[in-house]
PDB file of N, CA and C in Angstrom:
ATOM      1  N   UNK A   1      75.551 191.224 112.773  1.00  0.00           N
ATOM      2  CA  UNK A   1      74.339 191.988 112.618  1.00  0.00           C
ATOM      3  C   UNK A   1      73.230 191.052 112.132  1.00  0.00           C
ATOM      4  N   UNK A   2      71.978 191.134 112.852  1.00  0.00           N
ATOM      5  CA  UNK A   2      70.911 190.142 112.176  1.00  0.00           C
ATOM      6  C   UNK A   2      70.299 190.666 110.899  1.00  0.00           C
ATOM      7  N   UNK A   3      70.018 189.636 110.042  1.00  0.00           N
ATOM      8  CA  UNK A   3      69.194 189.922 109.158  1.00  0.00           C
ATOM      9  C   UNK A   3      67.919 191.038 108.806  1.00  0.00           C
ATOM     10  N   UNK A   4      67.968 191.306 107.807  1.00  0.00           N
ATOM     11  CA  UNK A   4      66.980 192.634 107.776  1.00  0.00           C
ATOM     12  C   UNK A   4      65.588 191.410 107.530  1.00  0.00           C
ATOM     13  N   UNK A   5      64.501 192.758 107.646  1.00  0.00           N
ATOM     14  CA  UNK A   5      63.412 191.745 107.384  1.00  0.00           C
ATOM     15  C   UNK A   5      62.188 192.639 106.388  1.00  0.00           C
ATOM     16  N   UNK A   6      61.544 191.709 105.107  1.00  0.00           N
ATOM     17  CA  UNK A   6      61.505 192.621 104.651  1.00  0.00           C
ATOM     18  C   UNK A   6      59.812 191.018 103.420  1.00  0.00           C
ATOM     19  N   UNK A   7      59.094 191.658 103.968  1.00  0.00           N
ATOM     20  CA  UNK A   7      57.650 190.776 103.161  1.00  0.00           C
ATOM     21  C   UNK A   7      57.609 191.196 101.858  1.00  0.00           C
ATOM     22  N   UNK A   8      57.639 190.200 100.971  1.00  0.00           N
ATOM     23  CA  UNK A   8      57.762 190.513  99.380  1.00  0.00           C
ATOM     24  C   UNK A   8      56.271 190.247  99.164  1.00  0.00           C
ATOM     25  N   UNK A   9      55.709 191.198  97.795  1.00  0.00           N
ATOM     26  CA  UNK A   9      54.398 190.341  97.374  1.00  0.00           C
ATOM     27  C   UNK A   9      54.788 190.589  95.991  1.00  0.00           C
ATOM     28  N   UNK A  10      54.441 189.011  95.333  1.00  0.00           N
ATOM     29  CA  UNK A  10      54.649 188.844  93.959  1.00  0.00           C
ATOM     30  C   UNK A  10      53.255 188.819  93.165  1.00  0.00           C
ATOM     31  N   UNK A  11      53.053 189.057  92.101  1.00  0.00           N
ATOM     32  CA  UNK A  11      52.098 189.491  91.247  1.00  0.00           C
ATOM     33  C   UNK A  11      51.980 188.513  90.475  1.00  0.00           C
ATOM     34  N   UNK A  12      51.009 186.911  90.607  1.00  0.00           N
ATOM     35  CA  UNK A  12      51.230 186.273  89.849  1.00  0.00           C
ATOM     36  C   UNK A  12      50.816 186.258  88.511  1.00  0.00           C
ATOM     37  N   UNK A  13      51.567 185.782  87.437  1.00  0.00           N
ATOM     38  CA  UNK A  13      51.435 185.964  86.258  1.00  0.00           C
ATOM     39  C   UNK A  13      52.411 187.171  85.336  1.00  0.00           C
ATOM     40  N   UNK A  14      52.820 188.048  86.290  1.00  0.00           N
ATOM     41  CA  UNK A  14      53.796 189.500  86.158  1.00  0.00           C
ATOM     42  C   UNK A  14      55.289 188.933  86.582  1.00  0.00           C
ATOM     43  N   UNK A  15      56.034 189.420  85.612  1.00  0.00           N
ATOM     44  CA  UNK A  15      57.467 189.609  86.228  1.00  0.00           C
ATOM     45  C   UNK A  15      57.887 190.336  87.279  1.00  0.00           C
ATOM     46  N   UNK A  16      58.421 189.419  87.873  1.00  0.00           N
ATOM     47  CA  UNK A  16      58.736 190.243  89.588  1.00  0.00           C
ATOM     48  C   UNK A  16      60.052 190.678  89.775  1.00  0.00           C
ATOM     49  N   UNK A  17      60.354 192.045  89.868  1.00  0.00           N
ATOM     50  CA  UNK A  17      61.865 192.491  89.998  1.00  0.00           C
ATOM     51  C   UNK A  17      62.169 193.148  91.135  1.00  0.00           C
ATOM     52  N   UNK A  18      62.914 192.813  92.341  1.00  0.00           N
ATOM     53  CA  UNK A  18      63.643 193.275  93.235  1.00  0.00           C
ATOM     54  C   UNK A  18      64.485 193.918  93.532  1.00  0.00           C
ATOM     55  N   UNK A  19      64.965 195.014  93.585  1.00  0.00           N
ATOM     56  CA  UNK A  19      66.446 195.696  93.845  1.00  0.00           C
ATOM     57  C   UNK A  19      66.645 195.802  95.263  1.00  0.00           C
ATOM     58  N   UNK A  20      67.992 195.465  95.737  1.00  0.00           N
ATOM     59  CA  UNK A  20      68.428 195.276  97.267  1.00  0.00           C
ATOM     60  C   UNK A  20      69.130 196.221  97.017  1.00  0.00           C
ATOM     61  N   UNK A  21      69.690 197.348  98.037  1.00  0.00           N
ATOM     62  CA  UNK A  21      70.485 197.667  98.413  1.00  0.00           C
ATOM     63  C   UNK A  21      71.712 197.677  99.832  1.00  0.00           C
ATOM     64  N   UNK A  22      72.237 197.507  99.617  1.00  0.00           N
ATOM     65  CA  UNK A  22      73.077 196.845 101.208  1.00  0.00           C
ATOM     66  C   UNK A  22      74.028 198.157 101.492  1.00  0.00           C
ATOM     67  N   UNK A  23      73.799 198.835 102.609  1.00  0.00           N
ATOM     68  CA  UNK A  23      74.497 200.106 102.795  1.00  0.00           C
ATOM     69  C   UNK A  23      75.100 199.981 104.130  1.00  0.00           C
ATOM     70  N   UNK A  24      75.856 200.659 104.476  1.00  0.00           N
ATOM     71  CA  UNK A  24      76.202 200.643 106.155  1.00  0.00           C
ATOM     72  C   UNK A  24      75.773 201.786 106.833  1.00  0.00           C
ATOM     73  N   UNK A  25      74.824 202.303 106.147  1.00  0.00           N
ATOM     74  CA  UNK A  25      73.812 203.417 106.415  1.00  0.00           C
ATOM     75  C   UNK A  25      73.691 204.560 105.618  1.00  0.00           C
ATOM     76  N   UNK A  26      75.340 204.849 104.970  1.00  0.00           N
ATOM     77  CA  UNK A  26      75.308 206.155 103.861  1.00  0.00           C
ATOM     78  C   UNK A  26      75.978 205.724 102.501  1.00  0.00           C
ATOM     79  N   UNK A  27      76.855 204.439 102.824  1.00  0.00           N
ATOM     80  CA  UNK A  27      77.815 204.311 101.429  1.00  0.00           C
ATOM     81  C   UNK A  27      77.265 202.468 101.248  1.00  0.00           C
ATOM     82  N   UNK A  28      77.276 202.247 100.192  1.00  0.00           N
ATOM     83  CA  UNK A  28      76.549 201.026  99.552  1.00  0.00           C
ATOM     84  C   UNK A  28      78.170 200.122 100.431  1.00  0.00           C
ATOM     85  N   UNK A  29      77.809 198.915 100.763  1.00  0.00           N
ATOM     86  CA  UNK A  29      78.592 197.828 101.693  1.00  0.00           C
ATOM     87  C   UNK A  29      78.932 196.789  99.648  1.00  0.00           C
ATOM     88  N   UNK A  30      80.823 197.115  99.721  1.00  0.00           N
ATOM     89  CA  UNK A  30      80.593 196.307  98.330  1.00  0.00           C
ATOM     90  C   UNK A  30      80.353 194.600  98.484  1.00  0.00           C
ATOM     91  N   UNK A  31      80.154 194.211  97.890  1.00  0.00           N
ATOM     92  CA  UNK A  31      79.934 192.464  97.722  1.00  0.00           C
ATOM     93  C   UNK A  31      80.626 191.995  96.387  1.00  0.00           C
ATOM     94  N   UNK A  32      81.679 192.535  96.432  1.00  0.00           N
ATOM     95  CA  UNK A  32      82.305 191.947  95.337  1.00  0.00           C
ATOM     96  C   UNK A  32      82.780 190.123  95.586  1.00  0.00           C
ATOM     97  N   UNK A  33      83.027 189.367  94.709  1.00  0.00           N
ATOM     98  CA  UNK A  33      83.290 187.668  95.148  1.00  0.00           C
ATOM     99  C   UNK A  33      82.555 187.308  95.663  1.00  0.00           C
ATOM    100  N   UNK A  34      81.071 187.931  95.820  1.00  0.00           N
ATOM    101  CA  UNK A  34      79.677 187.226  96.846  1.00  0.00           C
ATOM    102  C   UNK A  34      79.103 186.468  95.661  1.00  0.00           C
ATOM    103  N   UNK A  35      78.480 185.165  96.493  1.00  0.00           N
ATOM    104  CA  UNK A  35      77.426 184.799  95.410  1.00  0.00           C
ATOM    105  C   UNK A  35      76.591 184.450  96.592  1.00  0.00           C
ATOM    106  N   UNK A  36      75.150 184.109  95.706  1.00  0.00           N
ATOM    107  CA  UNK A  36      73.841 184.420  96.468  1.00  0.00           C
ATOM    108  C   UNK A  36      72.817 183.265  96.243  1.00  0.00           C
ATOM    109  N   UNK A  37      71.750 182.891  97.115  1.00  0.00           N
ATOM    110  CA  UNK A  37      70.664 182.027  96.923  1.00  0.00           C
ATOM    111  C   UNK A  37      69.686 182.428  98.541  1.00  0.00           C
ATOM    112  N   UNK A  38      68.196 182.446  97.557  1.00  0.00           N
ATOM    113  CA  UNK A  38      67.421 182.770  98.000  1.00  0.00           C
ATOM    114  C   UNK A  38      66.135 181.261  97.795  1.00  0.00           C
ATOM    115  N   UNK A  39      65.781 181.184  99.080  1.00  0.00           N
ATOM    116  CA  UNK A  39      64.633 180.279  98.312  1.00  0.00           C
ATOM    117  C   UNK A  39      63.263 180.390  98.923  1.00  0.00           C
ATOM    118  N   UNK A  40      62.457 180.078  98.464  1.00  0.00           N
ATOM    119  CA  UNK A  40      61.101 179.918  98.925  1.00  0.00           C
ATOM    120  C   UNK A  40      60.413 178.660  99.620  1.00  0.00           C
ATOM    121  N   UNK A  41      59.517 178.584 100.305  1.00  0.00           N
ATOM    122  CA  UNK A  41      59.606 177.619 101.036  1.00  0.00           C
ATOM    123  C   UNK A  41      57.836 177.925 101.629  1.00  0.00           C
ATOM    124  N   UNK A  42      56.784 176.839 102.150  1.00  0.00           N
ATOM    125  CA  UNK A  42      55.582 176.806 102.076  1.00  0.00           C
ATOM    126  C   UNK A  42      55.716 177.705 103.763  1.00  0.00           C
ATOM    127  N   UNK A  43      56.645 176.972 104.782  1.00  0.00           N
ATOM    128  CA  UNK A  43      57.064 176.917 106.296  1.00  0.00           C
ATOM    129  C   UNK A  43      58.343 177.071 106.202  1.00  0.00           C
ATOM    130  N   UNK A  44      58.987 177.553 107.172  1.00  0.00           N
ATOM    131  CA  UNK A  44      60.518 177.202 107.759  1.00  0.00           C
ATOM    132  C   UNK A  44      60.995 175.519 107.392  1.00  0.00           C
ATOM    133  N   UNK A  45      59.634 174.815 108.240  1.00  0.00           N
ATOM    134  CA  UNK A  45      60.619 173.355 108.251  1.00  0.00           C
ATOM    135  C   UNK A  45      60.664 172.685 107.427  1.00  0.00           C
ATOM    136  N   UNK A  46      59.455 173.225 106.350  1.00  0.00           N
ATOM    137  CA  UNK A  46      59.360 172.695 104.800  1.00  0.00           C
ATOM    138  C   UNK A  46      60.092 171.860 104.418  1.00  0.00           C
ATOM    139  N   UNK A  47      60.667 170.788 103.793  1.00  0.00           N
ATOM    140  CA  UNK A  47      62.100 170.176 102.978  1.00  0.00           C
ATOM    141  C   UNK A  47      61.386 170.503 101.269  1.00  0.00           C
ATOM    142  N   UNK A  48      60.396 170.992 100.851  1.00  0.00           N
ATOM    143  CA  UNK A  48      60.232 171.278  99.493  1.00  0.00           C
ATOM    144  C   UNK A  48      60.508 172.464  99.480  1.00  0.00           C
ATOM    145  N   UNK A  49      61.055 173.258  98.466  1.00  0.00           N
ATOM    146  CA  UNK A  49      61.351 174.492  97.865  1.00  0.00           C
ATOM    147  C   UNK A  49      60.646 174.569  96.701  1.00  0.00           C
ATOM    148  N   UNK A  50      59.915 175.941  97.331  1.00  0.00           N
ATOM    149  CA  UNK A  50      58.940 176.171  95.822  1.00  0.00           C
ATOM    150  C   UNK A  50      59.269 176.863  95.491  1.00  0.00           C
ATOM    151  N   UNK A  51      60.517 177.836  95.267  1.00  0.00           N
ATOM    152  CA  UNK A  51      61.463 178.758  94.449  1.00  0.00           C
ATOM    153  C   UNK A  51      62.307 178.864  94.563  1.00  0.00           C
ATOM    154  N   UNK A  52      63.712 178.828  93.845  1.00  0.00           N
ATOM    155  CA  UNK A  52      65.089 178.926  94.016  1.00  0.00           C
ATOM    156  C   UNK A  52      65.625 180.145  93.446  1.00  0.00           C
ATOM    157  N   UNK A  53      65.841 180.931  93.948  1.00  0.00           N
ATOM    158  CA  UNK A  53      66.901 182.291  92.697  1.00  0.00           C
ATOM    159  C   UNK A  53      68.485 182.224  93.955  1.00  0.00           C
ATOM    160  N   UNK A  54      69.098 182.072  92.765  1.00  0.00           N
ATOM    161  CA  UNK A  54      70.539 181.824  93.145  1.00  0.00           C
ATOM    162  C   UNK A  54      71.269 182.610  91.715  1.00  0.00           C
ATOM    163  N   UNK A  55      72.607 182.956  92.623  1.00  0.00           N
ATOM    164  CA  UNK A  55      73.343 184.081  91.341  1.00  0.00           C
ATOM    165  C   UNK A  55      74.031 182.598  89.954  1.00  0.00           C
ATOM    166  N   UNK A  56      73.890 181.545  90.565  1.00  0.00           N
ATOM    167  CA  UNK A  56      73.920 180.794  89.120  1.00  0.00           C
ATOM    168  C   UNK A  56      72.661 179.988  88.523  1.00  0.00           C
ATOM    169  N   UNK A  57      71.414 180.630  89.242  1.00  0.00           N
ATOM    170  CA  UNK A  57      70.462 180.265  87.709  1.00  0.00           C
ATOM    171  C   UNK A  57      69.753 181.450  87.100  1.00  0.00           C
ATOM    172  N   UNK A  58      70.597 182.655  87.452  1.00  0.00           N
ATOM    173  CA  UNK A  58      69.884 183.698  86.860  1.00  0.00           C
ATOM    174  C   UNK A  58      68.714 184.629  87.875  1.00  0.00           C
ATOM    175  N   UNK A  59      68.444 183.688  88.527  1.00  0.00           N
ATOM    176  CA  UNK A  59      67.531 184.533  90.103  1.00  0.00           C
ATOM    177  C   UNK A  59      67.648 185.918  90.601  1.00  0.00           C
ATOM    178  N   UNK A  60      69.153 185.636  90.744  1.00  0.00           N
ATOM    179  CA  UNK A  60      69.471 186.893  91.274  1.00  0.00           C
ATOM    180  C   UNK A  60      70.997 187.289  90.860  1.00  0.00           C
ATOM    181  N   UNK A  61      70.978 188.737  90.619  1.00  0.00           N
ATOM    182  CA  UNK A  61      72.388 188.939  90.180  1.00  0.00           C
ATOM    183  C   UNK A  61      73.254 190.265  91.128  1.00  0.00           C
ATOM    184  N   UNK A  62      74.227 190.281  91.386  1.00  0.00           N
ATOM    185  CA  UNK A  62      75.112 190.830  92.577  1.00  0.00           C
ATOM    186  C   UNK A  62      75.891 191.950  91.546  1.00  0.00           C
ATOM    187  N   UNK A  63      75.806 193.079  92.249  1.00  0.00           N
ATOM    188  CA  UNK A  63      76.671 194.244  91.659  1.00  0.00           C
ATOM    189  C   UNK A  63      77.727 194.700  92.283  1.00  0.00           C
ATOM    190  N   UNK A  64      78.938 193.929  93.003  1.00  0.00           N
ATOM    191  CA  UNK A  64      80.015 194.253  94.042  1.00  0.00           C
ATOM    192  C   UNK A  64      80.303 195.694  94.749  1.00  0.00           C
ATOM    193  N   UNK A  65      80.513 195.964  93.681  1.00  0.00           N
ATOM    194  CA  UNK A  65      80.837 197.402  93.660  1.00  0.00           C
ATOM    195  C   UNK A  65      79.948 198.260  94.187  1.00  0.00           C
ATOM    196  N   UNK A  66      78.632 198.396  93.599  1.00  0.00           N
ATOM    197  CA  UNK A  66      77.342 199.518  94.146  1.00  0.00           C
ATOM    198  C   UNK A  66      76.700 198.673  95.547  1.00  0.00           C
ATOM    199  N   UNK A  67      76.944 197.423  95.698  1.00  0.00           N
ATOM    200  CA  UNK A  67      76.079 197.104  96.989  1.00  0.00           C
ATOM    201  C   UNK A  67      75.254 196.678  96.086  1.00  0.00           C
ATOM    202  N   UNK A  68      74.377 195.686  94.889  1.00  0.00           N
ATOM    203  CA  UNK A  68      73.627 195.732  95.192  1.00  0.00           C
ATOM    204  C   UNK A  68      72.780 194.713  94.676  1.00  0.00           C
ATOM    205  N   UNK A  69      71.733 193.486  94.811  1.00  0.00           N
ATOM    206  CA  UNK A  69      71.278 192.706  94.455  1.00  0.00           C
ATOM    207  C   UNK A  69      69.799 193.096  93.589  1.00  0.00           C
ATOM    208  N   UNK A  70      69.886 192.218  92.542  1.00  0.00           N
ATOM    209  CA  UNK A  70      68.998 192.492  91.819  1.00  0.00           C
ATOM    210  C   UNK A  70      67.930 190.881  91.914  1.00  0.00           C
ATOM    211  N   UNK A  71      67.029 190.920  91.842  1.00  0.00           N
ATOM    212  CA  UNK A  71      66.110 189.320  92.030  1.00  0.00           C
ATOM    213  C   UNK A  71      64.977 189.338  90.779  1.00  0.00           C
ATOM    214  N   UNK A  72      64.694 188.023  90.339  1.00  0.00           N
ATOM    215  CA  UNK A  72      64.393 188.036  89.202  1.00  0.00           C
ATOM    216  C   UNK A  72      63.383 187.633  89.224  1.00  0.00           C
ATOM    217  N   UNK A  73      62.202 187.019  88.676  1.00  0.00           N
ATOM    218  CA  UNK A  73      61.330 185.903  88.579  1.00  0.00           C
ATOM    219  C   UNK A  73      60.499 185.786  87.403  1.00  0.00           C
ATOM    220  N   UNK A  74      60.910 185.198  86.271  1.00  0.00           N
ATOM    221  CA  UNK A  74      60.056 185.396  85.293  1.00  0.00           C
ATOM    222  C   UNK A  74      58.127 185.264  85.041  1.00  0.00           C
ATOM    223  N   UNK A  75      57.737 186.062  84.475  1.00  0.00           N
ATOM    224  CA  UNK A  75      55.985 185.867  84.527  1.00  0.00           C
ATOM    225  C   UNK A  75      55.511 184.923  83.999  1.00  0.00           C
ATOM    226  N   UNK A  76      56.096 183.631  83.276  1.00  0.00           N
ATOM    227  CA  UNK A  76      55.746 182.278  83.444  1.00  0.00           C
ATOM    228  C   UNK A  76      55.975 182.024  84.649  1.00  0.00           C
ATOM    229  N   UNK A  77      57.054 181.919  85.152  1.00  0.00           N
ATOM    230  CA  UNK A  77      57.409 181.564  86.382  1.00  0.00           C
ATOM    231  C   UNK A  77      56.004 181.902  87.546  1.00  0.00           C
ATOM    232  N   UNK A  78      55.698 183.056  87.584  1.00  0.00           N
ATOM    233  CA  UNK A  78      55.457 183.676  88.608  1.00  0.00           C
ATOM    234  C   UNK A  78      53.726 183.015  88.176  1.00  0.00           C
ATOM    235  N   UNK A  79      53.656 182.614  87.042  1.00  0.00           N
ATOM    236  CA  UNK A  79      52.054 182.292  86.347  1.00  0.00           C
ATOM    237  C   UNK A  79      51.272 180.896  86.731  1.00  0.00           C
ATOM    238  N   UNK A  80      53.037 180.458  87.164  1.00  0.00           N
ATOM    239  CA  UNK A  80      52.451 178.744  87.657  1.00  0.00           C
ATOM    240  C   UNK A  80      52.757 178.686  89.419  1.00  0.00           C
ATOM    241  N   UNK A  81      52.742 179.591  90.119  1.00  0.00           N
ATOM    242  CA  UNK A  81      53.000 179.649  91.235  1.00  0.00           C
ATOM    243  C   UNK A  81      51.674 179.381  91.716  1.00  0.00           C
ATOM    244  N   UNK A  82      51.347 178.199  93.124  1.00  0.00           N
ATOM    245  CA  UNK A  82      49.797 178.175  93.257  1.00  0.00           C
ATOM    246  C   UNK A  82      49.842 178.329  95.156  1.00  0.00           C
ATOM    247  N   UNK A  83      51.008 178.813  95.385  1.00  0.00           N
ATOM    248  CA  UNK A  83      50.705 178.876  96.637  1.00  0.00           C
ATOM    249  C   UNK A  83      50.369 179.997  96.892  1.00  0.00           C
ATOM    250  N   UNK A  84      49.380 180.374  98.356  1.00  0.00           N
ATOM    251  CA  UNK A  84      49.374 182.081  98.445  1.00  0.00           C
ATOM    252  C   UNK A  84      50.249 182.413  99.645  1.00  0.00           C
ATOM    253  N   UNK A  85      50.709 181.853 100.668  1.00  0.00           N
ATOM    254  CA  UNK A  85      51.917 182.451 101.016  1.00  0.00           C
ATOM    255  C   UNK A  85      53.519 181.365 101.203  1.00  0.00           C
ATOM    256  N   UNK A  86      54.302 181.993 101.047  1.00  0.00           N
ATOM    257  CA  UNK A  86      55.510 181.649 101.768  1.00  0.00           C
ATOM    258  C   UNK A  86      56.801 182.277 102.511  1.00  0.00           C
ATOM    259  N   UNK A  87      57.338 181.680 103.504  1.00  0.00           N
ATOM    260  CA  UNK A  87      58.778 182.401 103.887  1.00  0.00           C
ATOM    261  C   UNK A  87      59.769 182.385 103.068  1.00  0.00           C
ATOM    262  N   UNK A  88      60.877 183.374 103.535  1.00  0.00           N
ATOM    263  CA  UNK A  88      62.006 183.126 102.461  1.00  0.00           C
ATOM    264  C   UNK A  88      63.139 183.773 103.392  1.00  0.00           C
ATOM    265  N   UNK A  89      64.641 183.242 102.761  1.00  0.00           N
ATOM    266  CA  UNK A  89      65.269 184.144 103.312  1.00  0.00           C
ATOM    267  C   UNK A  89      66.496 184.514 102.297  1.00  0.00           C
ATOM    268  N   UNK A  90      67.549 185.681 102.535  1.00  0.00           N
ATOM    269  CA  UNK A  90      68.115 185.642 100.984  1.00  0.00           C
ATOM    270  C   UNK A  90      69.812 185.555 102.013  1.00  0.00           C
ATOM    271  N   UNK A  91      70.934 184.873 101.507  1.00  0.00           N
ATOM    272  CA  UNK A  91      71.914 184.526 101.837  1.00  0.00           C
ATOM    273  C   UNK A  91      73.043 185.141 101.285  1.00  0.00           C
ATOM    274  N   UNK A  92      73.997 185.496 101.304  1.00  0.00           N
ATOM    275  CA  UNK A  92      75.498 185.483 100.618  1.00  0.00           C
ATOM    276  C   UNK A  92      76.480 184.823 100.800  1.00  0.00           C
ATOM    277  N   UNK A  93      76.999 184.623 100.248  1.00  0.00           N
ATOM    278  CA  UNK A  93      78.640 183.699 100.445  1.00  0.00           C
ATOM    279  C   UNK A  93      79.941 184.101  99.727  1.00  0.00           C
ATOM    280  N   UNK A  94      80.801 184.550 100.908  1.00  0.00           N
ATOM    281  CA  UNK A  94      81.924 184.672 100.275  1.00  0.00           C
ATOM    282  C   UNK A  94      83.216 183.686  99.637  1.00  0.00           C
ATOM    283  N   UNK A  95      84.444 183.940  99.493  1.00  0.00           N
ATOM    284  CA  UNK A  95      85.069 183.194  98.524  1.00  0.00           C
ATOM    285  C   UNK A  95      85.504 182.372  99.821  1.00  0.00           C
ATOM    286  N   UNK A  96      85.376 182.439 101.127  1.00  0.00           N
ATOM    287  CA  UNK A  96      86.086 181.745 102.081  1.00  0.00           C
ATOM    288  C   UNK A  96      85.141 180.408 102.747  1.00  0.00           C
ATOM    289  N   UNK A  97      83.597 180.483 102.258  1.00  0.00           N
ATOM    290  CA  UNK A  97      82.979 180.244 102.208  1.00  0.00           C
ATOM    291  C   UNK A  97      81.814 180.373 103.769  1.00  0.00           C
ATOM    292  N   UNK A  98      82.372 181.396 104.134  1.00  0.00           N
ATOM    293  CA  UNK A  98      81.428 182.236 105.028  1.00  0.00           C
ATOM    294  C   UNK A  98      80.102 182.601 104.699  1.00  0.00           C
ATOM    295  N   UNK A  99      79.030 182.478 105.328  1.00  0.00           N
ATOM    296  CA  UNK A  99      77.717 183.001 104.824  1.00  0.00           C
ATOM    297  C   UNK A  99      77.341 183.379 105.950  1.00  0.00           C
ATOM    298  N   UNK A 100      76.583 184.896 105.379  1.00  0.00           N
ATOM    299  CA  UNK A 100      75.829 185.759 105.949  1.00  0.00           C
ATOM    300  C   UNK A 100      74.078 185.482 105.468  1.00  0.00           C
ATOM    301  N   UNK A 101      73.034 185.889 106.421  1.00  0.00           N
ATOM    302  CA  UNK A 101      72.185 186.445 105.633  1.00  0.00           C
ATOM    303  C   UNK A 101      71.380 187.596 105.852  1.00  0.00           C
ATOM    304  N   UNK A 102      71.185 188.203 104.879  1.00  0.00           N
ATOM    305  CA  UNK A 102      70.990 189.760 105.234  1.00  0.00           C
ATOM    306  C   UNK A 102      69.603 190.055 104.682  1.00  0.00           C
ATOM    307  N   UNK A 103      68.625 188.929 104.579  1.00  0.00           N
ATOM    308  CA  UNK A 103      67.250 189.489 104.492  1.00  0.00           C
ATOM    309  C   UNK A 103      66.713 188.169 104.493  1.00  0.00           C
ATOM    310  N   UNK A 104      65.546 188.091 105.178  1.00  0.00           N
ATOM    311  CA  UNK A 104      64.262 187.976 105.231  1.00  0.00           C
ATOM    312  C   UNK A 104      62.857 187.937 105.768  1.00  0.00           C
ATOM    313  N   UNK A 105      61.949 186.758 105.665  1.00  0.00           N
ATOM    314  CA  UNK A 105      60.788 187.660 105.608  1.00  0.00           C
ATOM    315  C   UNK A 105      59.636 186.821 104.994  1.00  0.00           C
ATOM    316  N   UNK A 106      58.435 187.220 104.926  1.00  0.00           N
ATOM    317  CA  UNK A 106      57.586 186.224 104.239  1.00  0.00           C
ATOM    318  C   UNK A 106      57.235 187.042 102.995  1.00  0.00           C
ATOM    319  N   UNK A 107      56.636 185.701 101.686  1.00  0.00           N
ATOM    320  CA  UNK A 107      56.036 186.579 100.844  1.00  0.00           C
ATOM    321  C   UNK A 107      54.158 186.010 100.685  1.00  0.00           C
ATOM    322  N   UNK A 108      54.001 186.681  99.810  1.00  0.00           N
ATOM    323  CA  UNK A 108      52.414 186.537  99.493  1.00  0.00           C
ATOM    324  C   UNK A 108      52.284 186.742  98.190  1.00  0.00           C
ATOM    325  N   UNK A 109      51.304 185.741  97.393  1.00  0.00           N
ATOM    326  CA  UNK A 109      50.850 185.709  95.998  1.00  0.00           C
ATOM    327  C   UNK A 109      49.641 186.692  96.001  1.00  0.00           C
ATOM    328  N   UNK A 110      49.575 188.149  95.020  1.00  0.00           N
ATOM    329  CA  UNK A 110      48.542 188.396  94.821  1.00  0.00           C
ATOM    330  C   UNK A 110      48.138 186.937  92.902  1.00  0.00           C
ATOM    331  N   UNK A 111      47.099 186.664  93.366  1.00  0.00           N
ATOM    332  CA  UNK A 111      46.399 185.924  92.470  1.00  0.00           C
ATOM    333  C   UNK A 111      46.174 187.052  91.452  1.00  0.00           C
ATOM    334  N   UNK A 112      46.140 185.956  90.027  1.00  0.00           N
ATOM    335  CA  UNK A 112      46.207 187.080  88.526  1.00  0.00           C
ATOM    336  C   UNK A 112      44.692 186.628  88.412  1.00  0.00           C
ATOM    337  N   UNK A 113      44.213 188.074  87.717  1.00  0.00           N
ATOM    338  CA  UNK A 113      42.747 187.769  87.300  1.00  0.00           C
ATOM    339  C   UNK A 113      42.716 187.624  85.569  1.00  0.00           C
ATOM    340  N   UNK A 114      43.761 188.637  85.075  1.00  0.00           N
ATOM    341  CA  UNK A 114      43.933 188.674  83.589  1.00  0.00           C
ATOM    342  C   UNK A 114      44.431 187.134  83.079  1.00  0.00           C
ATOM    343  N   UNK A 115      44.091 186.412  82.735  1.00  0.00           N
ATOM    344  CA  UNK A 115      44.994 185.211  82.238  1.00  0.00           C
ATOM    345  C   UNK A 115      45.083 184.765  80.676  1.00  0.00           C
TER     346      UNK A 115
END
C-alpha cells in the first residue's frame, strides 16, 4: 500500500504535536516492535536534514497496541527553525528489519511574530 500523504504546518516558536493514527479503516493496525524516523529535508535530494524525530531521540513515540504515533517538536526547537518550507516523510521498521512508509508530504513554517 503507498504511503499516505499528509502537509504539516508548524508554528514557529510553539510546540508542535502530531497524533497519527494507522487504521485498516475501522480497527487501529497494531505496531507493536516498530520503531520510527521521520526527517525533514529543504528538497527530496537534499543530503542536509533540517529535522530528525526518530522513536530514539524522543521525536516521536509509537503506541503498538492503539495504532498510534505521537510526533514531537519542542518550541525552542521549532523557534530556531529558519526555513519556510520543507518535505518529509515518516517511516517504520520492524524487528526483521523491514521498512514501510506510511506518510508523507510537505511541511511549511508559519513565521512567529510574538518573540
Amino acid at each position: 500500500m503507498p504511503a499516505g500523504s499528509y502537509n504539516i504546518i508548524i508554528e514557529q516558536g510553539a510546540t508542535f504535536r502530531l497524533r497519527l493514527t494507522l487504521t485498516d479503516g475501522t480497527e487501529p493496525t497494531p505496531l507493536d516492535d516498530y520503531i520510527g524516523r521521520m526527517q525533514l529535508r529543504q528538497k527530496v535530494v537534499s543530503t542536509d536534514i533540517l529535522y530528525s524525530l526518530t522513536t530514539e531521540n524522543g521525536g516521536m513515540t509509537i503506541d503498538g497496541p492503539a495504532g498510534t504515533i505521537d510526533l514531537y517538536i519542542s518550541d525552542e526547537d521549532t523557534a530556531s527553525f529558519t526555513f519556510k518550507g520543507a518535505v518529509y516523510d515518516l517511516e517504520l521498521e520492524d524487528l526483521a528489519g523491514d521498512v514501510v512508509r506510511v506518510l508523507q508530504g510537505t511541511v511549511r513554517l508559519s513565521p512567529e511574530v510574538t518573540r
